[in-house]
C-alpha atoms as a PDB file:
ATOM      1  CA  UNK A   1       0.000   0.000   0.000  1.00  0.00           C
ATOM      2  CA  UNK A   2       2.849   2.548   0.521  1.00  0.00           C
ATOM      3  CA  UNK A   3       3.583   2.712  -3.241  1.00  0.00           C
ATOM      4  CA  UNK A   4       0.272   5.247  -3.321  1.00  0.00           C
ATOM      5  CA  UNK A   5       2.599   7.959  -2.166  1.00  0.00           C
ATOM      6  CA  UNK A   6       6.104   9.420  -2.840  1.00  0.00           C
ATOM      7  CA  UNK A   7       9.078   8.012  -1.019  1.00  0.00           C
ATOM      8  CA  UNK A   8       9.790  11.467   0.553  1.00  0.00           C
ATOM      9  CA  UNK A   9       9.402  13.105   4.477  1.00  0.00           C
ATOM     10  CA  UNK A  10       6.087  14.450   3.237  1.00  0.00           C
ATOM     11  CA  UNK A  11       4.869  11.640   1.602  1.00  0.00           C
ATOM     12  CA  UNK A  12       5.729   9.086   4.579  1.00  0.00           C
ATOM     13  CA  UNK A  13       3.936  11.494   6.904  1.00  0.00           C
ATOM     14  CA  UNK A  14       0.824  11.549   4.495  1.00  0.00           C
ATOM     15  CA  UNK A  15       0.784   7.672   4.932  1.00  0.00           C
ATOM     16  CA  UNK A  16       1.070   8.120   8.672  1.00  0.00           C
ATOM     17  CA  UNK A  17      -1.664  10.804   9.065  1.00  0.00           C
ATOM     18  CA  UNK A  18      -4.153   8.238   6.706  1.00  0.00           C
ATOM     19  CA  UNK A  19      -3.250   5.175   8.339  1.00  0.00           C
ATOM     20  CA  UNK A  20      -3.916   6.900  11.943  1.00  0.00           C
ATOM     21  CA  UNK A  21      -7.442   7.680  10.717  1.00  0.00           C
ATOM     22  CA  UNK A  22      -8.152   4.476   9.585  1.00  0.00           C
ATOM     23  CA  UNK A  23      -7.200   2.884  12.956  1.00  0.00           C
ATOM     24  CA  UNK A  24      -9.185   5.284  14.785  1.00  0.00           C
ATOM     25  CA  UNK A  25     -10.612   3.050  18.204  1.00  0.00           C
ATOM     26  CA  UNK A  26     -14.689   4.609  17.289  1.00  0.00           C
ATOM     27  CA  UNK A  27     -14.541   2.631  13.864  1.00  0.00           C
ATOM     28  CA  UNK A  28     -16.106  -0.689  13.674  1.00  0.00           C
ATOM     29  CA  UNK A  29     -16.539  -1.345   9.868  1.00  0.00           C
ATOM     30  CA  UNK A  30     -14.929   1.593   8.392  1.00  0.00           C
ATOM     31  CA  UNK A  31     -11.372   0.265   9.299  1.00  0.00           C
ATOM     32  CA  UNK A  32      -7.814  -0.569   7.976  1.00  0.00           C
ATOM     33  CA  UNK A  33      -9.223  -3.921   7.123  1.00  0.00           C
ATOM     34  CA  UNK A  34     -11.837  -1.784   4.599  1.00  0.00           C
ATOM     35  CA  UNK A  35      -9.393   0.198   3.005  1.00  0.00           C
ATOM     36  CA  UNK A  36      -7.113  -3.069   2.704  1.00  0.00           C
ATOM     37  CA  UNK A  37      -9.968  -4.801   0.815  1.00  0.00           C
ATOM     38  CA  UNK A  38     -10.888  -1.596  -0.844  1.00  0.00           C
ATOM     39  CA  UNK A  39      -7.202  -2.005  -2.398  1.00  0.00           C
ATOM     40  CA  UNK A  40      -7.266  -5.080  -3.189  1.00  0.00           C
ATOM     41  CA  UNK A  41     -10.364  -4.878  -4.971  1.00  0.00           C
ATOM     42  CA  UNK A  42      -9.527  -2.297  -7.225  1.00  0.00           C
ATOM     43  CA  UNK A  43      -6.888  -4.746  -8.532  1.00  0.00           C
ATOM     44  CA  UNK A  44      -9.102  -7.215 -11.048  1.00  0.00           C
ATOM     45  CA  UNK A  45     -11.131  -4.136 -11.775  1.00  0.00           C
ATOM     46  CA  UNK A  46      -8.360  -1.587 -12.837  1.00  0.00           C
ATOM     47  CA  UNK A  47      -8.601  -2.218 -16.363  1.00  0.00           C
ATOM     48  CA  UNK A  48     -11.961  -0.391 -16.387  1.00  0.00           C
ATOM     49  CA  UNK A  49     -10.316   2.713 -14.752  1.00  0.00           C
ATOM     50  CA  UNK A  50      -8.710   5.979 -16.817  1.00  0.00           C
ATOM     51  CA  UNK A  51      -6.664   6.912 -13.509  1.00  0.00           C
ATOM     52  CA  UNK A  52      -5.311   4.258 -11.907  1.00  0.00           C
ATOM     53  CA  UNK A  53      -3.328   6.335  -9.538  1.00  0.00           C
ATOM     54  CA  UNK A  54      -6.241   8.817  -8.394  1.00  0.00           C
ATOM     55  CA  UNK A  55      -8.368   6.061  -8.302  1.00  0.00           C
ATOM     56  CA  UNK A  56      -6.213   4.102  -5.297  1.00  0.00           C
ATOM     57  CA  UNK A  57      -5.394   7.276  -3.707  1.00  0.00           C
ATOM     58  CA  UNK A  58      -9.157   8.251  -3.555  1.00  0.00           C
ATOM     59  CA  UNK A  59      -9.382   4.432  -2.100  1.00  0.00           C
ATOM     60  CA  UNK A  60      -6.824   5.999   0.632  1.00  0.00           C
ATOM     61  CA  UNK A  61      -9.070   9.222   1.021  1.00  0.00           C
ATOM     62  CA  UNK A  62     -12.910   8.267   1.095  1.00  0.00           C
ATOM     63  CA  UNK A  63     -13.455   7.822   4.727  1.00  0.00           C
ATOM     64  CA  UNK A  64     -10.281   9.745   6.194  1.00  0.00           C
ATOM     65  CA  UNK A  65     -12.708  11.350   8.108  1.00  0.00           C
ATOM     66  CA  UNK A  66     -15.269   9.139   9.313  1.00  0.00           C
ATOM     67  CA  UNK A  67     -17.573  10.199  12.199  1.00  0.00           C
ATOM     68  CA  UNK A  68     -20.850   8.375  11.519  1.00  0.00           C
ATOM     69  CA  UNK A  69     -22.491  11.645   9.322  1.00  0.00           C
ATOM     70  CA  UNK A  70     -22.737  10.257   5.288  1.00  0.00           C
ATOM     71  CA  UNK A  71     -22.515  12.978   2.897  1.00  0.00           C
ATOM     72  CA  UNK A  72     -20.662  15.051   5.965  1.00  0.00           C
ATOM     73  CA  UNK A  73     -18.218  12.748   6.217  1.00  0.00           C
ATOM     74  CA  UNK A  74     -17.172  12.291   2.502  1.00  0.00           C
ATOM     75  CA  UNK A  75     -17.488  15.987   1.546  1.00  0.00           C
ATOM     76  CA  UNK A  76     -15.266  16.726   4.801  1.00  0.00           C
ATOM     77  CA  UNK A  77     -12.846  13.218   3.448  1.00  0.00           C
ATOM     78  CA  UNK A  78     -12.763  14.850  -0.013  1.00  0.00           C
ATOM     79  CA  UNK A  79     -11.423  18.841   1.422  1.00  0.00           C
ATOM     80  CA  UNK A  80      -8.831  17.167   3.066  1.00  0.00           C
ATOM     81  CA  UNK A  81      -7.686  14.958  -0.096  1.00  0.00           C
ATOM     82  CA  UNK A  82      -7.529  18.350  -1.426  1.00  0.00           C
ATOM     83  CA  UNK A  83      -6.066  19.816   0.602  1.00  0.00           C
ATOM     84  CA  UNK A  84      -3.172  17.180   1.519  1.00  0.00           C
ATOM     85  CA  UNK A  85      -2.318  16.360  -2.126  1.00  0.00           C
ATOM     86  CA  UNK A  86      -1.979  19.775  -3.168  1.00  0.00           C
ATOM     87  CA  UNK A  87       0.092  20.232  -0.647  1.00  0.00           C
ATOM     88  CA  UNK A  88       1.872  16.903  -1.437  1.00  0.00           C
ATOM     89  CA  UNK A  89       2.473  17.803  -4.637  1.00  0.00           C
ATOM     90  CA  UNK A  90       3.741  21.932  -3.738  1.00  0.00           C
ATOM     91  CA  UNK A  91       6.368  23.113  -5.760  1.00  0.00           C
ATOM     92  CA  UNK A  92      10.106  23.114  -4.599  1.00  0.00           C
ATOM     93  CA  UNK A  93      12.777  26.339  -4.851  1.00  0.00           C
ATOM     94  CA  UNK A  94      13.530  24.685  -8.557  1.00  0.00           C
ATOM     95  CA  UNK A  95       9.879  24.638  -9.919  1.00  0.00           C
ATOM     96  CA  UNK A  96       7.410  27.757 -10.491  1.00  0.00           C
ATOM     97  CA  UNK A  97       4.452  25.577 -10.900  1.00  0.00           C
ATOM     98  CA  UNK A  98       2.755  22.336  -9.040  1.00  0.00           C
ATOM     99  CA  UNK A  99       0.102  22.761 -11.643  1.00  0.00           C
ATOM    100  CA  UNK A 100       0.467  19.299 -13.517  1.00  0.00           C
ATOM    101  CA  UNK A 101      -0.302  17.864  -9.674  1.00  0.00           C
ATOM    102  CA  UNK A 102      -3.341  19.861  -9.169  1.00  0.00           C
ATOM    103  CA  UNK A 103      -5.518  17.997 -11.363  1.00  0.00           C
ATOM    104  CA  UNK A 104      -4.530  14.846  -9.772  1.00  0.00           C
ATOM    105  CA  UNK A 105      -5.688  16.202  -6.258  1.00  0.00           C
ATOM    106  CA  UNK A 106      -8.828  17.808  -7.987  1.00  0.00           C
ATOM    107  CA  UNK A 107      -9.544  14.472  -9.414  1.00  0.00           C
ATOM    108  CA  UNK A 108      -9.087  12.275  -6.451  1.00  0.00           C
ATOM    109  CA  UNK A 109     -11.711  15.142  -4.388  1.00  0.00           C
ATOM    110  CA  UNK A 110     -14.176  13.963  -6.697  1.00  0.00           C
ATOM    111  CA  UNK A 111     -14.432  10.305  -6.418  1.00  0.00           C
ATOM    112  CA  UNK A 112     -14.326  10.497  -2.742  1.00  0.00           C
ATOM    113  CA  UNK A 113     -17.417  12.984  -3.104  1.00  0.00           C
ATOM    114  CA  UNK A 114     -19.171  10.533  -5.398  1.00  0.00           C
ATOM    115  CA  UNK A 115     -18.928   7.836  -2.934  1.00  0.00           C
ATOM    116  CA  UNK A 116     -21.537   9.366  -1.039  1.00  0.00           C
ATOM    117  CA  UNK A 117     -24.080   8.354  -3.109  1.00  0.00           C
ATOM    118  CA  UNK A 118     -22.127   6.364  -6.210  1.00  0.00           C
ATOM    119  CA  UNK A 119     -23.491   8.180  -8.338  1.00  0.00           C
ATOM    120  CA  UNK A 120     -21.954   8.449 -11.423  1.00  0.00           C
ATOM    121  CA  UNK A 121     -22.107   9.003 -15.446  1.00  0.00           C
ATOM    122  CA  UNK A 122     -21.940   5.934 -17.386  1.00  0.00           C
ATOM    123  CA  UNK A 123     -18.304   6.655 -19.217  1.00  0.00           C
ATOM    124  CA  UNK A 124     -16.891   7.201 -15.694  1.00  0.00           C
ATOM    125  CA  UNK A 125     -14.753   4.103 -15.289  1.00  0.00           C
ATOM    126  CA  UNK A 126     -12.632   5.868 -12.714  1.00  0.00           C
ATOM    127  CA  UNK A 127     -15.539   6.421 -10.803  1.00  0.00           C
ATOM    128  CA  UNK A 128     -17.024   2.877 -11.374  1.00  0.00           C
ATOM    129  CA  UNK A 129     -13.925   1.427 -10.198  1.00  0.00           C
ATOM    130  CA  UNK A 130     -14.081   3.310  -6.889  1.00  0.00           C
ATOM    131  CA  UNK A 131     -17.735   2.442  -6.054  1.00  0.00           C
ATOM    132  CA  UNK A 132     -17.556  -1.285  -7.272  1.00  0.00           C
ATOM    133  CA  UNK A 133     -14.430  -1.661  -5.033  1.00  0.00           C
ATOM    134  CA  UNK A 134     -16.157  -0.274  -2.068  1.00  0.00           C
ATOM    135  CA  UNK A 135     -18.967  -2.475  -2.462  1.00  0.00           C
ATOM    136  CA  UNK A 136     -17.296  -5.509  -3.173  1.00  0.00           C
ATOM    137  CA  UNK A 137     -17.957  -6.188   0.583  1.00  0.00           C
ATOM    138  CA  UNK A 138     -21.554  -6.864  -0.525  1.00  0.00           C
ATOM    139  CA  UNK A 139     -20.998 -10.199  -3.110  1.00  0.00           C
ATOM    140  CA  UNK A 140     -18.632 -11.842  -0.637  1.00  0.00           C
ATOM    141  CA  UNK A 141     -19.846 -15.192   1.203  1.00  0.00           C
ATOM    142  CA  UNK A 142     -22.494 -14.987   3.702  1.00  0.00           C
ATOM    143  CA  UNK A 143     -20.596 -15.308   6.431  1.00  0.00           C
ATOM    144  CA  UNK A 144     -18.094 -12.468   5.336  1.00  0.00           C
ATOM    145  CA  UNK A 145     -21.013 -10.226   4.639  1.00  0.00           C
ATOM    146  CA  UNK A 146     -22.929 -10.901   7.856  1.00  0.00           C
ATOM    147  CA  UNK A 147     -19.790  -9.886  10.104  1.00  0.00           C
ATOM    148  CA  UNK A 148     -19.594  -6.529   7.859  1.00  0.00           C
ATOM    149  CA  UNK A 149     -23.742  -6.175   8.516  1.00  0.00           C
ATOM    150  CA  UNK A 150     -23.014  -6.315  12.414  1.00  0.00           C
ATOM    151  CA  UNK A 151     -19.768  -3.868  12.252  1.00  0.00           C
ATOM    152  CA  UNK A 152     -21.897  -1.644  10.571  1.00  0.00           C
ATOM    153  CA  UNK A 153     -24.493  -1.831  13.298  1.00  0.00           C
ATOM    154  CA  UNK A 154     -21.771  -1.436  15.578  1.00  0.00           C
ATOM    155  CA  UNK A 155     -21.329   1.861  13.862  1.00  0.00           C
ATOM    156  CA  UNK A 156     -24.448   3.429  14.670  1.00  0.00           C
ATOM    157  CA  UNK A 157     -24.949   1.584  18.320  1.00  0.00           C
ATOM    158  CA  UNK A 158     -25.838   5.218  19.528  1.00  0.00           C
ATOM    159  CA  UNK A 159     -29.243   4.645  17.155  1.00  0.00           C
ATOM    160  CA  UNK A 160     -32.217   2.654  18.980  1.00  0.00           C
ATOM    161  CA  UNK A 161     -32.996  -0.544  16.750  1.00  0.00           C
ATOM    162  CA  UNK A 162     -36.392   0.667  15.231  1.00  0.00           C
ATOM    163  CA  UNK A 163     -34.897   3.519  13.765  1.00  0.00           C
ATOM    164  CA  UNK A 164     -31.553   1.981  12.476  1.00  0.00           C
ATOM    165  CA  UNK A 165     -34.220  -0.953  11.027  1.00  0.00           C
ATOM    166  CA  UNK A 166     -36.120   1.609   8.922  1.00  0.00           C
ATOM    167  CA  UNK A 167     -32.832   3.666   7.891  1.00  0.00           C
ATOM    168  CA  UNK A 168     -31.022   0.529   7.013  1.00  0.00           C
ATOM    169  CA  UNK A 169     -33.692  -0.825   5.413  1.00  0.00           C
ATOM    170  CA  UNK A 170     -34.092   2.435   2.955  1.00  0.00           C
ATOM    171  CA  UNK A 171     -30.387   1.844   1.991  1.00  0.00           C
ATOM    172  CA  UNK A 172     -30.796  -1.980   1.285  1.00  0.00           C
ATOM    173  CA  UNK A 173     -33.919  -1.042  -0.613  1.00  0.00           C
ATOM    174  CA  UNK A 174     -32.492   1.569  -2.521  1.00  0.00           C
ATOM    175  CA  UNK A 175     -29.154  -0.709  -3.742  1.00  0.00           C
ATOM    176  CA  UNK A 176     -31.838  -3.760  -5.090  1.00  0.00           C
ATOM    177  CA  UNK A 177     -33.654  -1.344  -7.006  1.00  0.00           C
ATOM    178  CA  UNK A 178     -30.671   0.187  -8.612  1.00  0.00           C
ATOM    179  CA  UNK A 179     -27.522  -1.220 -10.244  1.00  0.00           C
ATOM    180  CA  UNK A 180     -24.988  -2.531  -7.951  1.00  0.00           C
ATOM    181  CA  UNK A 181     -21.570  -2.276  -9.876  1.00  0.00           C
ATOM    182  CA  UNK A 182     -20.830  -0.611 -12.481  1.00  0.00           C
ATOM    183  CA  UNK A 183     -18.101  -2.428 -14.537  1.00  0.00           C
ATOM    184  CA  UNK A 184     -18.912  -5.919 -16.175  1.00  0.00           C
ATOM    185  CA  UNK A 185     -16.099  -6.965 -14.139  1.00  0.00           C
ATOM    186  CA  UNK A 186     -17.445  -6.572 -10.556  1.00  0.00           C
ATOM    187  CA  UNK A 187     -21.010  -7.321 -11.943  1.00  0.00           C
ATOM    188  CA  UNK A 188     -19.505 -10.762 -12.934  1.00  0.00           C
ATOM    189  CA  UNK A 189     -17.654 -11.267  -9.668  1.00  0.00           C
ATOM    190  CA  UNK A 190     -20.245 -10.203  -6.909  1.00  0.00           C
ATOM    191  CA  UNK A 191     -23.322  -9.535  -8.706  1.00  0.00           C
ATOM    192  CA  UNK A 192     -25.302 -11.980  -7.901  1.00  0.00           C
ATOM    193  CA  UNK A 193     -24.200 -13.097  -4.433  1.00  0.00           C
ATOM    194  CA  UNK A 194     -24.684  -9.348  -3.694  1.00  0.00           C
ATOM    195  CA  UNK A 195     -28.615  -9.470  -4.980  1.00  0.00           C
ATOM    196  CA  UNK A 196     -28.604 -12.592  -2.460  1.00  0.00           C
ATOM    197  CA  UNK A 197     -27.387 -11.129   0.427  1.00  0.00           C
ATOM    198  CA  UNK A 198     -28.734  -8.063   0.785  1.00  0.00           C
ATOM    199  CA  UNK A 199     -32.230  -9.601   0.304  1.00  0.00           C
ATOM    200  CA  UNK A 200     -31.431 -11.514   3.163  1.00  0.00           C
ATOM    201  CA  UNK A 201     -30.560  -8.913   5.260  1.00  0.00           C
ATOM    202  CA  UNK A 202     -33.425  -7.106   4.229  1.00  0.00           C
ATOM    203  CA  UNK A 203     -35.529  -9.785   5.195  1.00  0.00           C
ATOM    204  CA  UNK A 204     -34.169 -10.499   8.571  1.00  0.00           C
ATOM    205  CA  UNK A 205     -34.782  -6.471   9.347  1.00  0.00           C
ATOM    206  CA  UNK A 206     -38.066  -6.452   8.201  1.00  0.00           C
ATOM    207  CA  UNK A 207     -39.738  -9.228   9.697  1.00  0.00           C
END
């Protein structure tokens, strides 16, 4: 994972700062074990991608900041990507310009904001890499998938069961009814164990 960032003092101490966050002790699901499988399931899905690169560092970025608040939390993820790469990539005594980097940060921003919904245009294949990866959780076995189910709930302890039921329940709903994965790739890998899954889960909170 630490070939995502520049062998340098500031790189190392980006990898520090993003590892921290990931290891924060309030996280249950949204851990380093996430962003590990996050990573690794870019891999057989990075032939759909345009931006290999931006697309593993926004992997790095999407929940940096993670306190329980979607949309908050990914728009608040995506400043600091911003913020950090630009800075990253600032120019040195020699150079007048870190203007070929600034796209890259710009571009990495973006598909961490679009993870708050995955909601993206068709021809977006770095975008549809993202998203696929971070819902590759959903097609593994049922075992694997019912351990991420209860870290989730773990995540939102602090709601009282009937609500979390009816919230959870919207988002399970709302995934059936809509395309899981964007890339044939993914949709050939965890499509259908997905689709199986999440019914099941959907079931269980409903009855």
């Amino acid at each position: 994972m630490t070939q995502d960032f520049p062998d340098t003092p500031a790189g190392r101490a980006l990898l520090a700062e993003l590892s921290a966050r990931w290891a924060e002790p309030h996280r249950r699901y949204h851990t380093t074990d996430h962003l590990t499988a996050v990573l690794a399931a870019i891999e057989p899905l990075k032939d759909h991608a345009h931006d290999l690169h931006a697309v593993r560092l926004a992997a790095w970025f999407h929940d940096a900041v993670y306190d329980g608040r979607p949309g908050l939390d990914e728009e608040r993820s995506a400043q600091l990507a911003q913020a950090r790469l630009t800075a990253l990539h600032a120019p040195t005594a020699h150079e007048s310009t870190a203007t070929l980097h600034l796209p890259v940060a710009l571009e990495v921003a973006r598909l961490v904001r679009v993870t708050a919904r995955h909601s993206y245009r068709k021809e977006d294949g770095n975008a549809a890499v993202l998203c696929d990866a971070d819902l590759a959780v959903l097609g593994q076995d049922p075992a694997a998938y019912d351990l991420y189910a209860a870290a989730i709930r773990q995540e939102y302890r602090h709601v009282p069961d009937p609500l979390f039921r009816v919230g959870r329940g919207e988002v399970l709903r709302r995934l059936l009814d809509g395309p899981l994965y964007g890339t044939e790739t993914a949709r050939d890998l965890w499509e259908r164990q997905a689709r199986e899954n999440l019914t099941r889960e959907l079931h269980h909170i409903t009855d």
